[in-house]
N, C-alpha and C. Protein backbone atom coordinates (compact mmCIF):
# COMPACT_ATOMS: atom_id res chain seq x y z
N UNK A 1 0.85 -1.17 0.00
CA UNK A 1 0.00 0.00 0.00
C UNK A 1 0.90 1.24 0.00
N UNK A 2 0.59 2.18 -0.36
CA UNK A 2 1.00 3.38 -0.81
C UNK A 2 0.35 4.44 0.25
N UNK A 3 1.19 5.49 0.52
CA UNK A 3 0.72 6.78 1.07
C UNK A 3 -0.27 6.45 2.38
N UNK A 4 -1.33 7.18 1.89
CA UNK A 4 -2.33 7.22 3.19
C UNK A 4 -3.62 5.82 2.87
N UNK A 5 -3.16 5.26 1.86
CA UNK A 5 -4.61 5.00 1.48
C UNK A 5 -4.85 2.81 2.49
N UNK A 6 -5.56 2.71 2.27
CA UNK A 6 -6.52 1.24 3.12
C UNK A 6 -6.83 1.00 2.64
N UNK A 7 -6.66 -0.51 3.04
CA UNK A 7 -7.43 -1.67 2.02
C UNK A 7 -8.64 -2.15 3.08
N UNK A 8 -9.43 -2.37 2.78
CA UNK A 8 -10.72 -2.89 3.92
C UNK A 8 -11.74 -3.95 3.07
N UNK A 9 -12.01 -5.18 4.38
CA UNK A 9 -12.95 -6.24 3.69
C UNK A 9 -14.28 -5.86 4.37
N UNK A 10 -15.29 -5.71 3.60
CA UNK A 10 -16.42 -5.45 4.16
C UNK A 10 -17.00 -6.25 5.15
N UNK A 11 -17.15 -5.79 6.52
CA UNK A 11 -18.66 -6.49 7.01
C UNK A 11 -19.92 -6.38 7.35
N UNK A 12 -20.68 -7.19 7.70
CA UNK A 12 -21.75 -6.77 8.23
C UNK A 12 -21.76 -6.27 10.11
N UNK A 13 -22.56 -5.30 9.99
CA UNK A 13 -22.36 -4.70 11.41
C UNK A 13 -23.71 -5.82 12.29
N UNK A 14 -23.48 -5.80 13.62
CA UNK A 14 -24.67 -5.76 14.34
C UNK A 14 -24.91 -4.52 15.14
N UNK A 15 -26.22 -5.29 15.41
CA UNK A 15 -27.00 -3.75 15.91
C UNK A 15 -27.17 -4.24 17.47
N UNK A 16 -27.05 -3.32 18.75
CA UNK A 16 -27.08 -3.04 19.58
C UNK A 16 -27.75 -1.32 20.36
N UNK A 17 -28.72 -1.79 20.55
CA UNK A 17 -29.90 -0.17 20.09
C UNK A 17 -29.92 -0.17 18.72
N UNK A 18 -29.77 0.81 18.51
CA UNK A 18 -29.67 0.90 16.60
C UNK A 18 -28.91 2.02 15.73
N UNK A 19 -28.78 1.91 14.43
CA UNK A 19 -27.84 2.71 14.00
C UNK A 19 -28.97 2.49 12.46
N UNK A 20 -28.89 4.17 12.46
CA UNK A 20 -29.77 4.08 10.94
C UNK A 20 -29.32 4.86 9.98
N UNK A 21 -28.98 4.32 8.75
CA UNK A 21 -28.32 5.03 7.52
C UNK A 21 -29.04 5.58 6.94
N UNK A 22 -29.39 6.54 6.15
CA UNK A 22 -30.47 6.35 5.26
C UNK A 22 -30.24 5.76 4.20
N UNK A 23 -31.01 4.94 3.31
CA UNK A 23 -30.80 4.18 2.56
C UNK A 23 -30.76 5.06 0.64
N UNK A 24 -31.19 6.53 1.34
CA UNK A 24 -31.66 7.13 -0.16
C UNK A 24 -30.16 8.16 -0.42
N UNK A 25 -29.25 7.93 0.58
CA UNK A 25 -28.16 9.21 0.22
C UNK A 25 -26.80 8.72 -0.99
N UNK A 26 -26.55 9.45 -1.32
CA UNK A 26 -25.44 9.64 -2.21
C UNK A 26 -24.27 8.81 -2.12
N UNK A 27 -23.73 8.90 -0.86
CA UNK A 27 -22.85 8.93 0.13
C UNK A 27 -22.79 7.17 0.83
N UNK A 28 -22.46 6.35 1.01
CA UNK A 28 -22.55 5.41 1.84
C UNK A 28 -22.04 5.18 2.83
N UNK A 29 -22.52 4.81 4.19
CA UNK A 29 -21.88 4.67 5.02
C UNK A 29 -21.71 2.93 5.12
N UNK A 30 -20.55 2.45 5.36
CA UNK A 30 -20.31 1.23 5.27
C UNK A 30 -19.03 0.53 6.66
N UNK A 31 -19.25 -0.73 6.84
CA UNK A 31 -18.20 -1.14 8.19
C UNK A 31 -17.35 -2.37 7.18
N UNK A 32 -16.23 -1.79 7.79
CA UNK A 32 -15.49 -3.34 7.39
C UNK A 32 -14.01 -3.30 8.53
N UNK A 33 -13.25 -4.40 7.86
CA UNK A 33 -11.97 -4.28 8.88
C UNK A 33 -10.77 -4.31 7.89
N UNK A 34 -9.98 -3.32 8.52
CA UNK A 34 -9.03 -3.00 7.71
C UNK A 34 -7.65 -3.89 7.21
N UNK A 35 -7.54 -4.08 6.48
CA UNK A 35 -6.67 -5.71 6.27
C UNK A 35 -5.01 -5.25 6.01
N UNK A 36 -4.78 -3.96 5.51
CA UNK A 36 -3.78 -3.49 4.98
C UNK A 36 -3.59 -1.75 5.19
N UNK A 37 -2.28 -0.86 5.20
CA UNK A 37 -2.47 0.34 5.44
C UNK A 37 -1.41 0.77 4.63
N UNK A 38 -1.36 2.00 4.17
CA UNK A 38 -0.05 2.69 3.69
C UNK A 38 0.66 2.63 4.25
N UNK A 39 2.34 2.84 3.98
CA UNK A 39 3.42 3.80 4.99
C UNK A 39 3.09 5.32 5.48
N UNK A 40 1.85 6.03 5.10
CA UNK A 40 1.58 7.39 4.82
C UNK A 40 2.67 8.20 4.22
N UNK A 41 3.97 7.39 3.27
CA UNK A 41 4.98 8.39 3.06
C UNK A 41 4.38 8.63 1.68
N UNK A 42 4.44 10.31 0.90
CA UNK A 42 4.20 10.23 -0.28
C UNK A 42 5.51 10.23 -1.68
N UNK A 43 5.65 10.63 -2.52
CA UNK A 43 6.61 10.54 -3.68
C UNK A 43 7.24 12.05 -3.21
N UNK A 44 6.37 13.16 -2.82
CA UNK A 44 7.07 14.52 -2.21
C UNK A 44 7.67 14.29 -1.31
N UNK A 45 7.99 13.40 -0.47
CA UNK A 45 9.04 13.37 0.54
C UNK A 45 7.82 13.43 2.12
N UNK A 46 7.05 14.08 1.72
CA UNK A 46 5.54 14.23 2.80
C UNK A 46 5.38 13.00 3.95
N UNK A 47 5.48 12.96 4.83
CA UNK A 47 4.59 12.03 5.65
C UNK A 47 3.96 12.23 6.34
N UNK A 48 2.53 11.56 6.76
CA UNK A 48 1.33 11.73 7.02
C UNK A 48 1.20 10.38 8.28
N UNK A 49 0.87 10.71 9.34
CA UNK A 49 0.69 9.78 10.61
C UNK A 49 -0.96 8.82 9.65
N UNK A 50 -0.14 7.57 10.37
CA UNK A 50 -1.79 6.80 10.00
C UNK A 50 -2.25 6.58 11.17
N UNK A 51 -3.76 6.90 11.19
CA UNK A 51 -4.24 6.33 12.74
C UNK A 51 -5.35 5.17 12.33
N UNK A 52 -5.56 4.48 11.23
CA UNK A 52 -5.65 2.76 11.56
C UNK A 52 -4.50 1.84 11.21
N UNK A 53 -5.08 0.77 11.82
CA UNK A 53 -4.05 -0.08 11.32
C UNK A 53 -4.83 -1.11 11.41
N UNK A 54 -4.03 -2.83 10.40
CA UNK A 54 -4.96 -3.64 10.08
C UNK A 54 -5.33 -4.65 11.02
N UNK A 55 -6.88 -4.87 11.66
CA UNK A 55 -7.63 -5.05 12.12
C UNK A 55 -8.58 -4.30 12.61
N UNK A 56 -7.96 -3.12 12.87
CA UNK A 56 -9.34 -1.81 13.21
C UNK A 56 -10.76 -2.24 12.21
N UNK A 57 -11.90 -2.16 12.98
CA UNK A 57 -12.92 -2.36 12.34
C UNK A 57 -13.27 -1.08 12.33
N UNK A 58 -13.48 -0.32 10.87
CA UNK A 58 -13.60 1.18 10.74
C UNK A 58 -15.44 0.99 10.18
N UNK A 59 -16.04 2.55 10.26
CA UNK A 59 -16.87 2.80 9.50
C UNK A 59 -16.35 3.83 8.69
N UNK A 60 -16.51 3.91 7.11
CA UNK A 60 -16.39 4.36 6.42
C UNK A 60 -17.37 5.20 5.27
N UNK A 61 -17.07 6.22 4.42
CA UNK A 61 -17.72 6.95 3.67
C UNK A 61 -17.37 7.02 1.96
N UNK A 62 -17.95 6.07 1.19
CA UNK A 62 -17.66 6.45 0.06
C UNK A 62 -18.87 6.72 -1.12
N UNK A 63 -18.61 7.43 -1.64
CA UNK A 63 -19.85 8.00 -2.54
C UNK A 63 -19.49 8.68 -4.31
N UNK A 64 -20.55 8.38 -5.27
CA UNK A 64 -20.17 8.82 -6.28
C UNK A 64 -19.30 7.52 -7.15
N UNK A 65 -18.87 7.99 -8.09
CA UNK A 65 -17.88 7.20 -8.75
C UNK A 65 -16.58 6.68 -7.62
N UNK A 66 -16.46 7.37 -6.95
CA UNK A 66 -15.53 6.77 -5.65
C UNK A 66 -15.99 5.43 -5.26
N UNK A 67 -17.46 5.11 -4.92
CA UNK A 67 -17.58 3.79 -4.43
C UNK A 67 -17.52 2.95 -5.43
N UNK A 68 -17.69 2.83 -6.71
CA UNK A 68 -17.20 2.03 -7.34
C UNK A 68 -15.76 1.92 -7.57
N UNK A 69 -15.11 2.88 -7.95
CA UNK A 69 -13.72 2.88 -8.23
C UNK A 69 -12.65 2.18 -7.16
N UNK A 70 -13.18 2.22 -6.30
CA UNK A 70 -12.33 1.71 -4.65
C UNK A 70 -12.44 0.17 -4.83
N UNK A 71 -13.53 -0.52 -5.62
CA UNK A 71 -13.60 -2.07 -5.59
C UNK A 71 -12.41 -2.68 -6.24
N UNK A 72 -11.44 -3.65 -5.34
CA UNK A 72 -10.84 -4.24 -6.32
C UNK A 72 -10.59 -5.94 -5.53
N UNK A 73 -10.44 -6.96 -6.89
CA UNK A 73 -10.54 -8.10 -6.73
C UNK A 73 -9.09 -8.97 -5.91
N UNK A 74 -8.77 -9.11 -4.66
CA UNK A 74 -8.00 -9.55 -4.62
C UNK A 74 -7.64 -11.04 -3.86
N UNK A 75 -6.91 -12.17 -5.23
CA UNK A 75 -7.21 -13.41 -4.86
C UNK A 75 -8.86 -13.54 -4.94
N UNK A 76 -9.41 -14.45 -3.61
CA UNK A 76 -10.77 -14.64 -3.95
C UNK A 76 -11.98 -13.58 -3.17
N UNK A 77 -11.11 -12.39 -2.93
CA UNK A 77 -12.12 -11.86 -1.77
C UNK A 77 -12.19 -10.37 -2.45
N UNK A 78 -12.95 -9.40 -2.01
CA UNK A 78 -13.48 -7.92 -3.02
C UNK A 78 -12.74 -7.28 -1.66
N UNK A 79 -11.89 -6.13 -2.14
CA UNK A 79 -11.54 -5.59 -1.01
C UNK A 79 -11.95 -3.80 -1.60
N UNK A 80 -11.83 -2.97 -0.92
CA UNK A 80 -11.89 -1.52 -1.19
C UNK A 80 -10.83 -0.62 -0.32
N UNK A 81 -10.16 -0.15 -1.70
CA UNK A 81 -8.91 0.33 -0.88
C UNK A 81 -9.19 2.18 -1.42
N UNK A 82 -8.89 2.82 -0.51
CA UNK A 82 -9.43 4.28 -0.22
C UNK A 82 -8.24 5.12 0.71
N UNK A 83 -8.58 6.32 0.74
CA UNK A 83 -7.76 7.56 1.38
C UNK A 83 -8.29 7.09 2.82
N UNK A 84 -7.69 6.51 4.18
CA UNK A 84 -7.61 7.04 5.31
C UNK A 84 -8.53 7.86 5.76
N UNK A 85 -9.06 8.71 5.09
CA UNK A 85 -9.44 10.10 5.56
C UNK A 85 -10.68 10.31 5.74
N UNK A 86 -11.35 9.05 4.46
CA UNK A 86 -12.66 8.88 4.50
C UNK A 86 -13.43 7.38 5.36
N UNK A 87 -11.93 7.12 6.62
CA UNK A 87 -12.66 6.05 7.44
C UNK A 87 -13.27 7.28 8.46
N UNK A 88 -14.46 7.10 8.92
CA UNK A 88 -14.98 8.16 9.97
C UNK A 88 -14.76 7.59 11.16
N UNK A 89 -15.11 6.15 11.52
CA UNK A 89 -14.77 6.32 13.23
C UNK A 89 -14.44 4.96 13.06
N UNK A 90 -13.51 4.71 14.05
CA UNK A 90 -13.11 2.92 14.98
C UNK A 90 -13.93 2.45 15.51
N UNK A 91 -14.47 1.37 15.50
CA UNK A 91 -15.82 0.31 16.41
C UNK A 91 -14.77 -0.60 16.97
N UNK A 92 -14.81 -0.27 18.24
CA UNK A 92 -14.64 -1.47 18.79
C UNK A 92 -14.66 -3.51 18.82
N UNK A 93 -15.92 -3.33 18.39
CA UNK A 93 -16.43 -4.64 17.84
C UNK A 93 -17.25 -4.31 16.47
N UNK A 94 -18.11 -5.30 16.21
CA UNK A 94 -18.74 -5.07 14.86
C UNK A 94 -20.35 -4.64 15.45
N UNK A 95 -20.53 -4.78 16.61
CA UNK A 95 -21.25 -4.21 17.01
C UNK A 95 -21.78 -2.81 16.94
N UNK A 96 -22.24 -1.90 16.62
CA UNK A 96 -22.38 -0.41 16.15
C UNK A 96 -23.08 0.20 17.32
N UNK A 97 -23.04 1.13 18.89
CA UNK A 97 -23.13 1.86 19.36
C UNK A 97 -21.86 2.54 20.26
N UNK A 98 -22.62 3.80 20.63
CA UNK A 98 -22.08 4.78 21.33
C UNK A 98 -20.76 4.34 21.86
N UNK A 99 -20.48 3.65 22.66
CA UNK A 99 -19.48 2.97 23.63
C UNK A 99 -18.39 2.37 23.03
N UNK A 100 -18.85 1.73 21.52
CA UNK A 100 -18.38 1.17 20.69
C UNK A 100 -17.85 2.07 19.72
N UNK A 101 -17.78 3.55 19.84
CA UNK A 101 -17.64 4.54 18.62
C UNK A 101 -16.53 5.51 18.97
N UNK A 102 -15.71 5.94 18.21
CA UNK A 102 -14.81 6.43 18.25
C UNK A 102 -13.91 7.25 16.94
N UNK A 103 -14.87 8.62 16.85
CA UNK A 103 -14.86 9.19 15.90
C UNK A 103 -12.94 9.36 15.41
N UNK A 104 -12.75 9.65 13.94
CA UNK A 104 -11.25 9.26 13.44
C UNK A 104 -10.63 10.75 13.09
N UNK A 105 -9.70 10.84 12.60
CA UNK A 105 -9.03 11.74 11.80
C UNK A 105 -9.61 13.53 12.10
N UNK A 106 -10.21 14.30 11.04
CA UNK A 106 -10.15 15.36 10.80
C UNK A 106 -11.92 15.56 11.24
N UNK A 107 -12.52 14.33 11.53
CA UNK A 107 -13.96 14.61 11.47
C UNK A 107 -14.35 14.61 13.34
N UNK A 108 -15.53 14.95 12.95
CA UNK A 108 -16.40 15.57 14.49
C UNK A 108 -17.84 15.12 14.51
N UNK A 109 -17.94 14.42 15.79
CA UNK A 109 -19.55 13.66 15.62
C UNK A 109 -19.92 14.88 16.99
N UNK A 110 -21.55 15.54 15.99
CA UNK A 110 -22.51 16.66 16.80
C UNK A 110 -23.57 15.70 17.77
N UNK A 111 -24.16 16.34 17.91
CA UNK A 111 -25.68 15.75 18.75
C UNK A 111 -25.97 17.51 18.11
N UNK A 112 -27.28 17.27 17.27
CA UNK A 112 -28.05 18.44 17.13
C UNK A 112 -28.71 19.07 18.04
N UNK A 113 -28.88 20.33 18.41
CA UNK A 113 -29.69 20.86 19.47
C UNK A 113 -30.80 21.82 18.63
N UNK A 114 -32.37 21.51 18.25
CA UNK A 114 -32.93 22.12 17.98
C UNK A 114 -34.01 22.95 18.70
N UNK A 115 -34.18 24.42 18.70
CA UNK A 115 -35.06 25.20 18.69
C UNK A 115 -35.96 25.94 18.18
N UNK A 116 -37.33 25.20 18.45
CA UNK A 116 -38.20 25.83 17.10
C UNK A 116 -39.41 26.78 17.69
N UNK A 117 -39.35 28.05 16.49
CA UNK A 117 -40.47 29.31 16.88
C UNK A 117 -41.75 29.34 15.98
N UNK A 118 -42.63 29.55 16.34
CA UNK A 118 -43.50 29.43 15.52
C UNK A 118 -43.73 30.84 14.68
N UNK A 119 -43.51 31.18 13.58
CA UNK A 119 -44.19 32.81 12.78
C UNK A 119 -45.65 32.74 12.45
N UNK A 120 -46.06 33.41 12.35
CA UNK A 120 -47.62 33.39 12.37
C UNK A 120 -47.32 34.68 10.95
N UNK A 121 -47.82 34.10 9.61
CA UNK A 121 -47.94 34.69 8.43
C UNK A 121 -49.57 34.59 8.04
N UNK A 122 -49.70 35.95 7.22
CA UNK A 122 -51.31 35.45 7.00
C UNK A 122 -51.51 34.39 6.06
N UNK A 123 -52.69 33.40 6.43
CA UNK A 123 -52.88 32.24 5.64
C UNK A 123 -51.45 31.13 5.57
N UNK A 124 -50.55 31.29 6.71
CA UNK A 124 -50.13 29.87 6.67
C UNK A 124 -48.62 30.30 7.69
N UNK A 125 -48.24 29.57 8.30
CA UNK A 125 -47.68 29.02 9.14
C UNK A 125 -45.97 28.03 8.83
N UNK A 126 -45.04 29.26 9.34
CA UNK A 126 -43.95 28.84 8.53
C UNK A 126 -42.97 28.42 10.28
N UNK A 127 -42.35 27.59 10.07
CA UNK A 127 -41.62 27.22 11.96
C UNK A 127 -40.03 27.73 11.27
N UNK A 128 -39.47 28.75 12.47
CA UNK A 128 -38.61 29.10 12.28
C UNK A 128 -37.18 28.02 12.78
N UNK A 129 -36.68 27.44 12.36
CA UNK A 129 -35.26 26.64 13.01
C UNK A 129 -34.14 27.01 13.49
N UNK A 130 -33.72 27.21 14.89
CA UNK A 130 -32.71 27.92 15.04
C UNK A 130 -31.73 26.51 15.95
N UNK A 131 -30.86 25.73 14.84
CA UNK A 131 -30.24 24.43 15.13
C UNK A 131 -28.42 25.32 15.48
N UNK A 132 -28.25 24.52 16.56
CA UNK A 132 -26.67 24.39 16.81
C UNK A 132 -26.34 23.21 17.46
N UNK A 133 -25.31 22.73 17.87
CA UNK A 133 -24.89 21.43 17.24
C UNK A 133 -23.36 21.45 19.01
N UNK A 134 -23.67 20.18 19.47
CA UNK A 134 -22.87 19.94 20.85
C UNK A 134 -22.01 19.01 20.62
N UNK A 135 -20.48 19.64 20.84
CA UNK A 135 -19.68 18.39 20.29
C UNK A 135 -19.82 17.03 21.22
N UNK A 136 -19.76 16.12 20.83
CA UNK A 136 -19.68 14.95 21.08
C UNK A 136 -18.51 13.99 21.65
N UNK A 137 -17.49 13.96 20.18
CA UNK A 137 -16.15 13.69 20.17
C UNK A 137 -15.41 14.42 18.99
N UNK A 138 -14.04 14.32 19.32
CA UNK A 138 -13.27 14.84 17.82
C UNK A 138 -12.49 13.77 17.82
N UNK A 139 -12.10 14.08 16.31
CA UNK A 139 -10.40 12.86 16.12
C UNK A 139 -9.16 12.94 16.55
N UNK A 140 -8.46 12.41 16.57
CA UNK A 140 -7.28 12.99 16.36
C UNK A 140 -6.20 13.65 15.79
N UNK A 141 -6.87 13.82 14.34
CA UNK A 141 -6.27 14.90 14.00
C UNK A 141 -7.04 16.34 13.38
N UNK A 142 -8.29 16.66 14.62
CA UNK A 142 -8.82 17.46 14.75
C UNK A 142 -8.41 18.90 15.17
N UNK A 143 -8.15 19.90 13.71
CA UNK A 143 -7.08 20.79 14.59
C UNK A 143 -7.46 22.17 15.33
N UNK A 144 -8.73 22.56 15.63
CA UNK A 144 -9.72 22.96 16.36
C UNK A 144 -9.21 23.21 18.03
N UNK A 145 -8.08 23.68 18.75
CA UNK A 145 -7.58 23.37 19.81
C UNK A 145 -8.76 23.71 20.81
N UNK A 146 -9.70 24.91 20.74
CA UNK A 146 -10.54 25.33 21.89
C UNK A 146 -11.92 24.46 21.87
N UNK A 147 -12.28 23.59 20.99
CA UNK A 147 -13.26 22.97 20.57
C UNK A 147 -13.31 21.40 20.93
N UNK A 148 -13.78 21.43 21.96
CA UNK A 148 -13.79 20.12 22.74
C UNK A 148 -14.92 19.39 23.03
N UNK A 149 -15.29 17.87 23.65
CA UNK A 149 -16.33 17.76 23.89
C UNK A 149 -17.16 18.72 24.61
N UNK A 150 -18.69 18.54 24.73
CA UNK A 150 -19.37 19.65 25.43
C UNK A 150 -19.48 20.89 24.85
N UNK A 151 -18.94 21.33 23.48
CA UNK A 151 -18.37 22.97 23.46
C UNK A 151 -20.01 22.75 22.07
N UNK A 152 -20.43 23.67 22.33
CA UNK A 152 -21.76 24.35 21.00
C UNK A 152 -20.95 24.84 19.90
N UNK A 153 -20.71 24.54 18.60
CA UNK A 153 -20.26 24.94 17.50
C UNK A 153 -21.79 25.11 16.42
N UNK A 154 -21.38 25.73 15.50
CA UNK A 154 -22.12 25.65 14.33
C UNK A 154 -21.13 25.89 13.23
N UNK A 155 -22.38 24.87 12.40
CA UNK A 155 -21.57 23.76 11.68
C UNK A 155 -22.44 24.08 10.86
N UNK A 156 -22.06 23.31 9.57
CA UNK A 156 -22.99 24.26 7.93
C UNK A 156 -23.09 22.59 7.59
N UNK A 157 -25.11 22.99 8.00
CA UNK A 157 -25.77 21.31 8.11
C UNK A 157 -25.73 21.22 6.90
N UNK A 158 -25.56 21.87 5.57
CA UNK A 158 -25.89 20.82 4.16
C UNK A 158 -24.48 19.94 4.14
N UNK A 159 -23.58 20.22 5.07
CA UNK A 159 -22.05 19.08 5.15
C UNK A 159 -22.23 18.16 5.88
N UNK A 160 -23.37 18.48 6.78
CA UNK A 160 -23.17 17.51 8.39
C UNK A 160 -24.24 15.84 7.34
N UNK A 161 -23.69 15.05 8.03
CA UNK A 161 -24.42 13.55 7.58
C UNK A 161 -24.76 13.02 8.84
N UNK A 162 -26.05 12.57 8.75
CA UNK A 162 -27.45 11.93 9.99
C UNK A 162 -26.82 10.64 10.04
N UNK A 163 -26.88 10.45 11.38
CA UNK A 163 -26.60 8.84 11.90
C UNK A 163 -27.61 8.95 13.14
N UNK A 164 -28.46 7.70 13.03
CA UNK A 164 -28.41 7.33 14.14
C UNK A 164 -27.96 6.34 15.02
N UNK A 165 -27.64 6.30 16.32
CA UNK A 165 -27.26 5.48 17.32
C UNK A 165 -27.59 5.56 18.36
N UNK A 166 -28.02 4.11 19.18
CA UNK A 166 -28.87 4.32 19.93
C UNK A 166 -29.80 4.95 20.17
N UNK A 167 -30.51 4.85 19.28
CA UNK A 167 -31.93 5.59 19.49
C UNK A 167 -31.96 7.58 19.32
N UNK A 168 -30.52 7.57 19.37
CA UNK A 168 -30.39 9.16 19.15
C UNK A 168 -29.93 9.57 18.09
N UNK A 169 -30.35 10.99 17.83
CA UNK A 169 -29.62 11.47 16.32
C UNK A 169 -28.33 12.19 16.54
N UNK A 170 -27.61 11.69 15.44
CA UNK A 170 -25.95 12.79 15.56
C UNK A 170 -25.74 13.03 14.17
N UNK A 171 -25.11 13.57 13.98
CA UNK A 171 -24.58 14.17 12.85
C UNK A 171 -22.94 13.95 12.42
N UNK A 172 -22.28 13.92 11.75
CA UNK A 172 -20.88 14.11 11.96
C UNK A 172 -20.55 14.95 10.53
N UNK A 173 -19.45 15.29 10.48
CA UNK A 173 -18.74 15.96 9.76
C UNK A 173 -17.24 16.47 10.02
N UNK A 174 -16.36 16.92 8.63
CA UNK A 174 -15.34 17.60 8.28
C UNK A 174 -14.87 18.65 9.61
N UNK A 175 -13.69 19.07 10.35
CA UNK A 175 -13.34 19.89 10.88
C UNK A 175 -13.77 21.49 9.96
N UNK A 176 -13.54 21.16 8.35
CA UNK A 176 -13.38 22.35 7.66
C UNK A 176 -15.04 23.16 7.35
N UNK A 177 -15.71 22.07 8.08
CA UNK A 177 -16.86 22.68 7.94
C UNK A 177 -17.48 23.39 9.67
N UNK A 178 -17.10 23.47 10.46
CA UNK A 178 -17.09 24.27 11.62
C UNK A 178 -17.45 25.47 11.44
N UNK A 179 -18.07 26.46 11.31
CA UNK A 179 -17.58 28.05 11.06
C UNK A 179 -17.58 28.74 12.28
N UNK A 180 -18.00 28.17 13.68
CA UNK A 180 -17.50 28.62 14.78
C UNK A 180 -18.11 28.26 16.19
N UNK A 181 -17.45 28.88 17.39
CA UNK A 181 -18.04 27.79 18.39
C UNK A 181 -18.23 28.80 19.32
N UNK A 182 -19.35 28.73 20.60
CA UNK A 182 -19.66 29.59 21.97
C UNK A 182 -18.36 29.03 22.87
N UNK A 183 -17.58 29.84 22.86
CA UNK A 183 -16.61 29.50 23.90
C UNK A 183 -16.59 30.22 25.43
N UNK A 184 -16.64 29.44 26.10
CA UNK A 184 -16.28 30.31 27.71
C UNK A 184 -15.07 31.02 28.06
N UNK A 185 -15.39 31.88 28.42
CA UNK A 185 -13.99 32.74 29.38
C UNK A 185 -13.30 32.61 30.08
């Protein structure tokens, strides 16, 4: 393997509470275990820390011509080898909750906090949304230093992607999508 990128064999997750994908997005969220990893060194001389290595059972994100392009046949088994960057969190087991989750790299799992107002327009009724977003966990190579669990950020929801677990909704997303956080004094 080369650079940053993973090789991963797909599995099936179990469920423990529950974890819900939607089945209509772009985007896939998928579990497997990682069989192989780069050196993270590139041809520029660059090196890049890897934070899996093979057996981590990752959840991952691939979408577009990406999820096909990542399939490749090796010996008798389909493996998908991808950038690092787009594993989102470590599972413990293949089991999929909270306890078991452990968001990766550059990304950040929210818990949404919504507040809704009602406007009163003539002939119809529009609810105003005023959503901000409680960090959860970050990765490790989350470079955000004042932005910790507990801290309220807002975050630009057409980036953020819905998971549920355990029965609750979260969101996760990109560090680069943050645009800023309520910090204490």
């Amino acid at each position: 393997m080369y650079a940053e990128k993973i090789a991963v064999r797909e599995m099936q997750e179990e469920l423990k509470g529950s974890i819900v994908l939607p089945q209509h997005r772009q985007i896939r969220q998928e579990i497997g275990e990682v069989v192989a990893v780069g050196d993270g060194k590139y041809r520029t001389g660059e090196e890049k820390p890897m934070f899996v290595k093979p057996g981590d059972i990752v959840m991952y994100q691939l979408g577009g011509p990406q999820l096909q392009n990542s399939i490749y046949k090796v010996g008798p088994e389909l493996l998908k080898i991808f950038h690092q960057g787009d594993a989102i969190a470590r599972l413990k087991t293949n089991i999929v909750c909270l306890e078991n989750f452990e968001i990766l790299g550059n990304w950040v799992l929210l818990k949404p906090e919504i507040e809704q107002d009602l406007i009163v327009l003539p002939e119809q009724h529009a609810p105003l949304e005023r959503i901000h977003f409680s960090v959860v966990q970050v990765g490790a190579g989350f470079a955000l230093p004042d932005i910790k669990p507990g801290t309220e950020v807002f975050a630009e929801r057409g980036k953020c992607a819905p998971i549920e677990i355990d029965g609750t909704t979260f969101v996760y997303t990109l560090q680069d999508f943050i645009h800023g956080a309520l910090l204490e004094d």
